[in-house]
N, C-alpha and C. Protein backbone atom coordinates (compact mmCIF):
# COMPACT_ATOMS: atom_id res chain seq x y z
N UNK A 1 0.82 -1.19 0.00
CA UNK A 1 0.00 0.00 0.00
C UNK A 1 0.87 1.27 0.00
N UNK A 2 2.26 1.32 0.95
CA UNK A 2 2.84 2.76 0.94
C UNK A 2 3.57 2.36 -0.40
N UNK A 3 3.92 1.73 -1.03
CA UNK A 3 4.69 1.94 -2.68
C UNK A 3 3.54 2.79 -3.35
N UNK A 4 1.83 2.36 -3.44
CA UNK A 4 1.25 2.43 -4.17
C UNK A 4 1.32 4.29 -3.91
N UNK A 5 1.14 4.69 -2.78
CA UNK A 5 0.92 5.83 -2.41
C UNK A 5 2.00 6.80 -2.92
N UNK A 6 3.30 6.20 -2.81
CA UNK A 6 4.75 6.73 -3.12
C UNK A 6 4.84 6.82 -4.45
N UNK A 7 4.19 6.26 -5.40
CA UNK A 7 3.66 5.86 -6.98
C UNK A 7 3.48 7.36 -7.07
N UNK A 8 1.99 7.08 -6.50
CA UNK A 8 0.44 8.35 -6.59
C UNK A 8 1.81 9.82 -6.35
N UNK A 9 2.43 9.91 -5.42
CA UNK A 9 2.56 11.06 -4.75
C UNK A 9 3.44 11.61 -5.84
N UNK A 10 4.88 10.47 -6.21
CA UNK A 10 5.92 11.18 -7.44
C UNK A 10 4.87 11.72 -8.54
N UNK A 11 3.78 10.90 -9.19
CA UNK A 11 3.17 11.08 -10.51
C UNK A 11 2.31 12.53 -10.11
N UNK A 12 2.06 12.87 -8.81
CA UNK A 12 1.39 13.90 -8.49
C UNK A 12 2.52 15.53 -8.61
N UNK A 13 3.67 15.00 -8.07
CA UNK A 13 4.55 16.03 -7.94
C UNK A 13 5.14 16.36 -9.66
N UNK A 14 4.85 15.57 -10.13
CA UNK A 14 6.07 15.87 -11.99
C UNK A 14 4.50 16.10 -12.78
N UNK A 15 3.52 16.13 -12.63
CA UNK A 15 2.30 16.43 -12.87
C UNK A 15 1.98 17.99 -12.48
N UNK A 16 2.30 18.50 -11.71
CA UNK A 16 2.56 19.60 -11.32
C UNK A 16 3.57 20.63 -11.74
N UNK A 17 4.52 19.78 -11.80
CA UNK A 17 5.89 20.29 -12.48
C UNK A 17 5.45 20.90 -13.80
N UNK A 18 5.09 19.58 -14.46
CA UNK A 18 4.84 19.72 -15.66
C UNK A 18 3.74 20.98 -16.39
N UNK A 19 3.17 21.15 -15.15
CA UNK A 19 2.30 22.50 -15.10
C UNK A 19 2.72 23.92 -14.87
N UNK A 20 3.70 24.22 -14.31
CA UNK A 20 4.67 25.44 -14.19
C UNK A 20 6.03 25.55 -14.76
N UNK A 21 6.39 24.73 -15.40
CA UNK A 21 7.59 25.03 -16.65
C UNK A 21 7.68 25.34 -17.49
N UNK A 22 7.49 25.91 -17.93
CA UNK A 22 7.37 27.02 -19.43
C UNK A 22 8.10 26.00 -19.97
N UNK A 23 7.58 25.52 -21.43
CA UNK A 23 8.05 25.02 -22.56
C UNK A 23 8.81 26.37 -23.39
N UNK A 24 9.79 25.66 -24.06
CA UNK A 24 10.93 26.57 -25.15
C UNK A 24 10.30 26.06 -26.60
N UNK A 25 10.29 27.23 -27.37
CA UNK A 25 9.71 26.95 -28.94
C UNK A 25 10.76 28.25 -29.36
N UNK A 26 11.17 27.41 -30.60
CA UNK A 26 12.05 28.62 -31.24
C UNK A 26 11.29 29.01 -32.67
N UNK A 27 10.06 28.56 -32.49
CA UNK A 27 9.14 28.98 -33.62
C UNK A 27 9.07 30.63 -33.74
N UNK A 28 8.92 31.19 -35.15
CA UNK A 28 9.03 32.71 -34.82
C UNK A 28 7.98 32.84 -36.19
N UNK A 29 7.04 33.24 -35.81
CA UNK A 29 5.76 33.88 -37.02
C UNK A 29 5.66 32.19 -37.80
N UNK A 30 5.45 31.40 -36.85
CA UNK A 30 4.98 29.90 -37.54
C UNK A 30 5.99 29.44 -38.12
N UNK A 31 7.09 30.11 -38.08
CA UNK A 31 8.12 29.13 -38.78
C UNK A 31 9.16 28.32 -38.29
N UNK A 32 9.69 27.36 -38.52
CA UNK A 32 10.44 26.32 -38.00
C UNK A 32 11.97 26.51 -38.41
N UNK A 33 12.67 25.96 -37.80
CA UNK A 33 14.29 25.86 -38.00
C UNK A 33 14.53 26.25 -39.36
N UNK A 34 13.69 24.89 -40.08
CA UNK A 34 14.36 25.17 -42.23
C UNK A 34 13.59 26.09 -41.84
N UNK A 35 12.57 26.75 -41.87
CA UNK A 35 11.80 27.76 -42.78
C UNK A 35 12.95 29.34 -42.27
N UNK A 36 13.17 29.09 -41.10
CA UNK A 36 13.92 30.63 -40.91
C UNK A 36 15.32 30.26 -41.79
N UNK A 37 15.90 29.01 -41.69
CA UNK A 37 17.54 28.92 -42.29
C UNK A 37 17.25 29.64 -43.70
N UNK A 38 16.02 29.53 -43.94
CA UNK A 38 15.82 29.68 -46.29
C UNK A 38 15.13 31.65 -46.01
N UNK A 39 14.70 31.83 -44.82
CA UNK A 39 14.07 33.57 -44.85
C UNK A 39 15.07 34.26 -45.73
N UNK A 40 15.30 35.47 -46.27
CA UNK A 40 16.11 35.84 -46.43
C UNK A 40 16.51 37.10 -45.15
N UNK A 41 15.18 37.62 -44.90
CA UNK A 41 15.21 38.92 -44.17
C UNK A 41 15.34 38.38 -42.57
N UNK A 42 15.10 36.94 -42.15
CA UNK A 42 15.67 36.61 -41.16
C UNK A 42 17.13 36.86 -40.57
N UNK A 43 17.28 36.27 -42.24
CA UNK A 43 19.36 35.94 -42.45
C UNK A 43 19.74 37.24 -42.46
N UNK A 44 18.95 38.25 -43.05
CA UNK A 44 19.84 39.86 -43.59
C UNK A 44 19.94 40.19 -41.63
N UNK A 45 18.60 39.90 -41.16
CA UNK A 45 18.52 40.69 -39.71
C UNK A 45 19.69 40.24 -38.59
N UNK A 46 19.94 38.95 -38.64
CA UNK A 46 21.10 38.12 -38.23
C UNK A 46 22.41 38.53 -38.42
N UNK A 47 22.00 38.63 -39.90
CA UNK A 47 23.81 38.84 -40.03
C UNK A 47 23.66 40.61 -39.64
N UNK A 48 22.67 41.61 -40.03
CA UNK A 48 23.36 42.95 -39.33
C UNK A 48 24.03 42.98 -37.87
N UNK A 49 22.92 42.10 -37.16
CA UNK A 49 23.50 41.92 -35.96
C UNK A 49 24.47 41.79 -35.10
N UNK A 50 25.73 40.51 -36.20
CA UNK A 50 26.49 40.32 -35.88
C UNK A 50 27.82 41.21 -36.06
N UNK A 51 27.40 41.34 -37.39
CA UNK A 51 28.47 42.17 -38.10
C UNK A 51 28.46 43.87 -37.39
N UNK A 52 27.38 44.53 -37.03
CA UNK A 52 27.49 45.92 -35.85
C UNK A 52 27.28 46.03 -34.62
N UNK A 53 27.06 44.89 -33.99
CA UNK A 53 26.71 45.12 -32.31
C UNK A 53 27.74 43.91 -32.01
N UNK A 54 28.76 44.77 -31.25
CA UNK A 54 30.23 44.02 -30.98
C UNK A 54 29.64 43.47 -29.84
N UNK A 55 28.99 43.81 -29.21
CA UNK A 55 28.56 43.02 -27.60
C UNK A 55 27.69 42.09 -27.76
N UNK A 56 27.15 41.67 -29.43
CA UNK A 56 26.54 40.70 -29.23
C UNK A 56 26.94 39.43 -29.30
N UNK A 57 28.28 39.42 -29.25
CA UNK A 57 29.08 38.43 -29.60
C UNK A 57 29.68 37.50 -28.22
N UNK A 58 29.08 38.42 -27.21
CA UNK A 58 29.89 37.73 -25.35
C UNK A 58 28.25 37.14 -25.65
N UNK A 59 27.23 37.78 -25.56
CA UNK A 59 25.64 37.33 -25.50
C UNK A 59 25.62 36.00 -26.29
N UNK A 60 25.96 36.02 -27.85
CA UNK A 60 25.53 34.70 -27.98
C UNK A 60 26.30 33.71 -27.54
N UNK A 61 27.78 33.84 -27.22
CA UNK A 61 28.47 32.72 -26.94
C UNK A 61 28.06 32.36 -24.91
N UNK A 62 27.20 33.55 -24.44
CA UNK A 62 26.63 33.19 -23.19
C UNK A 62 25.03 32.19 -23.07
N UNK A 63 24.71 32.14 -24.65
CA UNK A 63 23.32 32.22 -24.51
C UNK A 63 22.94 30.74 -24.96
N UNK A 64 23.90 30.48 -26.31
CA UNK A 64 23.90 29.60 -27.03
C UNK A 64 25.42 28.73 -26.92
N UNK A 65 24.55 27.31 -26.58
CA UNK A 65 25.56 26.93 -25.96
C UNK A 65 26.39 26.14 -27.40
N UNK A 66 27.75 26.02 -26.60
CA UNK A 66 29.02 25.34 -27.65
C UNK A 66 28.98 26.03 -29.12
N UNK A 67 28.99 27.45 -28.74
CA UNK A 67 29.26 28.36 -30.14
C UNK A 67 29.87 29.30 -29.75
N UNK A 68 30.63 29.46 -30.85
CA UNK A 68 31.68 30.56 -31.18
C UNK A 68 31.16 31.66 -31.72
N UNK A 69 31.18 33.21 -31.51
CA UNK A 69 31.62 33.77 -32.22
C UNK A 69 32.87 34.85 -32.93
N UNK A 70 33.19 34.76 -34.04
CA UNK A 70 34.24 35.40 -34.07
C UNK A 70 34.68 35.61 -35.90
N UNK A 71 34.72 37.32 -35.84
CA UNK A 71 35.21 37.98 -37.12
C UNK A 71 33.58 37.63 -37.71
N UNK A 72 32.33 37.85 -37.52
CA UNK A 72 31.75 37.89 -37.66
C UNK A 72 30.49 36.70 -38.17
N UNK A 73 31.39 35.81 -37.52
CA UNK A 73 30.68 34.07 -38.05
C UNK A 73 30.27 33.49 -36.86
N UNK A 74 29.51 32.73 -36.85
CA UNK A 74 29.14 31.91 -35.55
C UNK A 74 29.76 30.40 -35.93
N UNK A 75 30.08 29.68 -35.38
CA UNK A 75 30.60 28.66 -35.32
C UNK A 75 29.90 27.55 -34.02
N UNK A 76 29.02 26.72 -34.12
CA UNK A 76 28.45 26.13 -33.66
C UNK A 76 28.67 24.13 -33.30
């Protein structure tokens, strides 16, 4: 009987969990991974980014993990 309860109680606690964790979607205006890699105005907005905001370059290598950036390329 206390396993059964110890069952009930974990499936109760990650049931809960599962209710206050914000899920991650890198969807942006319905589009998916390929659909932004082929945007063009995604890619133009990206690359301004990199290429004039020198500080964004500590940000992505803080943000995104096991990437480089450097001389204006990301390396992933």
């Amino acid at each position: 009987m206390k396993y059964i309860l110890s069952v009930i109680a974990v499936c109760l606690v990650l049931i809960t969990a599962k209710l206050y964790i914000p899920e991650a979607s890198a969807d942006v205006a319905g589009m998916n991974y390929l659909d932004l890699r082929r945007d063009y105005d995604f890619k133009k907005a990206v690359r301004y980014l990199i290429e004039n905001d020198y500080d964004i370059e500590d940000s992505i290598e803080d943000i995104i993990e096991d990437c480089q950036v450097s001389y204006g390329e990301i390396d992933c």
